[in-house]
Protein backbone atom coordinates (compact mmCIF):
# COMPACT_ATOMS: atom_id res chain seq x y z
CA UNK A 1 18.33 30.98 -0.65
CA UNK A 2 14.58 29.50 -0.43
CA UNK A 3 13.82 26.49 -1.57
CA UNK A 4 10.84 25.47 -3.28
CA UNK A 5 9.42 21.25 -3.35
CA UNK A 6 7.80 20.75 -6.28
CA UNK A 7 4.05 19.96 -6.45
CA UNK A 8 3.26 16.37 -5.63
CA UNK A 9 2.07 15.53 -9.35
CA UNK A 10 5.39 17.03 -9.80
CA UNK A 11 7.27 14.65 -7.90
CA UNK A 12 9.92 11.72 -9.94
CA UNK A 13 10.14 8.62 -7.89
CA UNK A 14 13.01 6.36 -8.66
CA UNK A 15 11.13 3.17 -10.98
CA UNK A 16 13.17 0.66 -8.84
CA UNK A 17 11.94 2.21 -5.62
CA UNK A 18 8.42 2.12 -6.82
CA UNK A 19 8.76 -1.43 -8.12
CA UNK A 20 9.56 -2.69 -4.56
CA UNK A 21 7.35 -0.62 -2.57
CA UNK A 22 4.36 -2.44 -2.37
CA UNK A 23 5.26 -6.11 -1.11
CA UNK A 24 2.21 -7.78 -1.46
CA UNK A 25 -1.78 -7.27 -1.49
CA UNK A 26 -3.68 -8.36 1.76
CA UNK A 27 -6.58 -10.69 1.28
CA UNK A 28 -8.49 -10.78 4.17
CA UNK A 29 -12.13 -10.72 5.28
CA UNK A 30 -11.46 -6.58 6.23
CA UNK A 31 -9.55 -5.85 3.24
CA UNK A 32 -12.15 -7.53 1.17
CA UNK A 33 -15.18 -5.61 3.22
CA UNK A 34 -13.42 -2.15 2.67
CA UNK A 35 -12.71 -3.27 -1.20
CA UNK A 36 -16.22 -3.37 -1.32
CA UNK A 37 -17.59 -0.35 0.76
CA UNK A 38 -15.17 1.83 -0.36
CA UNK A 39 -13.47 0.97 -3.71
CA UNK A 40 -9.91 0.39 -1.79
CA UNK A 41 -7.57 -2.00 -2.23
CA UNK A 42 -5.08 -3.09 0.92
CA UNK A 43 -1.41 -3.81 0.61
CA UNK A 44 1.32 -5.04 2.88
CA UNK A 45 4.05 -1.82 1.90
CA UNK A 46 8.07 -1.25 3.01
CA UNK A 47 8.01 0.16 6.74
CA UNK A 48 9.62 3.42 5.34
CA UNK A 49 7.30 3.73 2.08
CA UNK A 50 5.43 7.13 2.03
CA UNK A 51 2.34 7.93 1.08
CA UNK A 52 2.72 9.65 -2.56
CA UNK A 53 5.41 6.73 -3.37
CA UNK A 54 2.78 4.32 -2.80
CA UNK A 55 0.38 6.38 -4.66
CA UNK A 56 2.80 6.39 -7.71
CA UNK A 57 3.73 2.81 -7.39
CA UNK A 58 0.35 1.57 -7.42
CA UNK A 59 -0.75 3.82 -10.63
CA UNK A 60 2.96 2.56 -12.10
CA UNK A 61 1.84 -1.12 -11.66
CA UNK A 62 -2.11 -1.24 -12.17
CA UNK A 63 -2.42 1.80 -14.53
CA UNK A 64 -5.52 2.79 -12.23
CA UNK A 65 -6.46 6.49 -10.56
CA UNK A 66 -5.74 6.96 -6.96
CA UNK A 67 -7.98 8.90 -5.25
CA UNK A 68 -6.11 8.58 -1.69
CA UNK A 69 -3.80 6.52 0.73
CA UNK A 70 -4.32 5.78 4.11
CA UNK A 71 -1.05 3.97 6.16
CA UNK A 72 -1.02 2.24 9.33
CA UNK A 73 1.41 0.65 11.44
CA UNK A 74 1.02 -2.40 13.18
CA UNK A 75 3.33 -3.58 15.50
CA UNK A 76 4.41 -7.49 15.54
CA UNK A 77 2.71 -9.50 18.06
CA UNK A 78 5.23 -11.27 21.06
CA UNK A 79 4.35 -15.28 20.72
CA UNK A 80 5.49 -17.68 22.72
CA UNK A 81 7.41 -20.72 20.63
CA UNK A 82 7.78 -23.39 23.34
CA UNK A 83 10.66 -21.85 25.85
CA UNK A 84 11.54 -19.07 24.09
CA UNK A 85 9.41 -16.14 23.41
CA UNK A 86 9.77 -14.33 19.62
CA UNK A 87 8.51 -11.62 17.71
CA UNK A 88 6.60 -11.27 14.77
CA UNK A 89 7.79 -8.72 12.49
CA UNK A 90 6.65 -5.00 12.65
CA UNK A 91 3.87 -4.44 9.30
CA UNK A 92 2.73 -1.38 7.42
CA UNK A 93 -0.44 -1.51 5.61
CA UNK A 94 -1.69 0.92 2.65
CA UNK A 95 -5.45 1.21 1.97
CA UNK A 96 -5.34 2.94 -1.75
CA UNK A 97 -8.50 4.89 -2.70
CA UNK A 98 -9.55 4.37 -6.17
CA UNK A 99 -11.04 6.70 -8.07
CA UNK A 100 -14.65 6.14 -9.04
CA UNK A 101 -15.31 3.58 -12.00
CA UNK A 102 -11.52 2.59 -11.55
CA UNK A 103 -10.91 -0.90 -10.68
CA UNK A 104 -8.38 -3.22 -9.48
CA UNK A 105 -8.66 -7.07 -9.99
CA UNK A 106 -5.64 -9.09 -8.04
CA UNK A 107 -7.07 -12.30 -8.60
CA UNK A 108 -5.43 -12.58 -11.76
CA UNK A 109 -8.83 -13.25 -13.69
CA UNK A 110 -9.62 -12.02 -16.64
CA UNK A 111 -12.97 -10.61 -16.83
């Protein structure tokens, strides 16, 4: 009995998955210095989002080519809120490689 995983152009995501995978695009001073170096766009993704179901959700959403997707973890910081000490919540970034002459605008202007 072998079983065979289909290629990952292959691959059907669930639509509703892919809708709420990416929560929302990171504007920062990094995110907007690797937009520019590299042609990639940042996102703040679900903690248990993969890397070809961000890929899909992205080219779902924008209609763009991704090239690739990098993911990192970063774990909430402990602060200190008067007497009691809290925790900010855990994050998980995507940096999505477009392809060249493929671009994403997320500041809603039309060009």
């Amino acid at each position: 009995m072998s079983r065979t995983n289909p290629a990952p152009a292959q691959r059907q995501f669930d639509e509703g998955r892919l809708m709420q995978v990416l929560i929302a695009p990171i504007v920062s001073e990094k995110a907007t210095l690797v937009a520019e170096k590299a042609n990639a766009v940042t996102f703040k993704v679900l903690r248990d989002a993969t890397k070809p179901e961000i890929k899909a959700a992205v080219e779902l959403l924008f209609k763009v080519q991704v090239k690739g997707v990098s993911v990192t973890n970063i774990k909430g910081k402990t602060k200190r809120f008067g007497r009691t000490v809290g925790r900010r919540d855990h994050v998980r970034k995507a940096y999505v490689l477009l392809k060249d002459g493929q671009e994403l605008n997320l500041s809603g202007e039309v060009a």
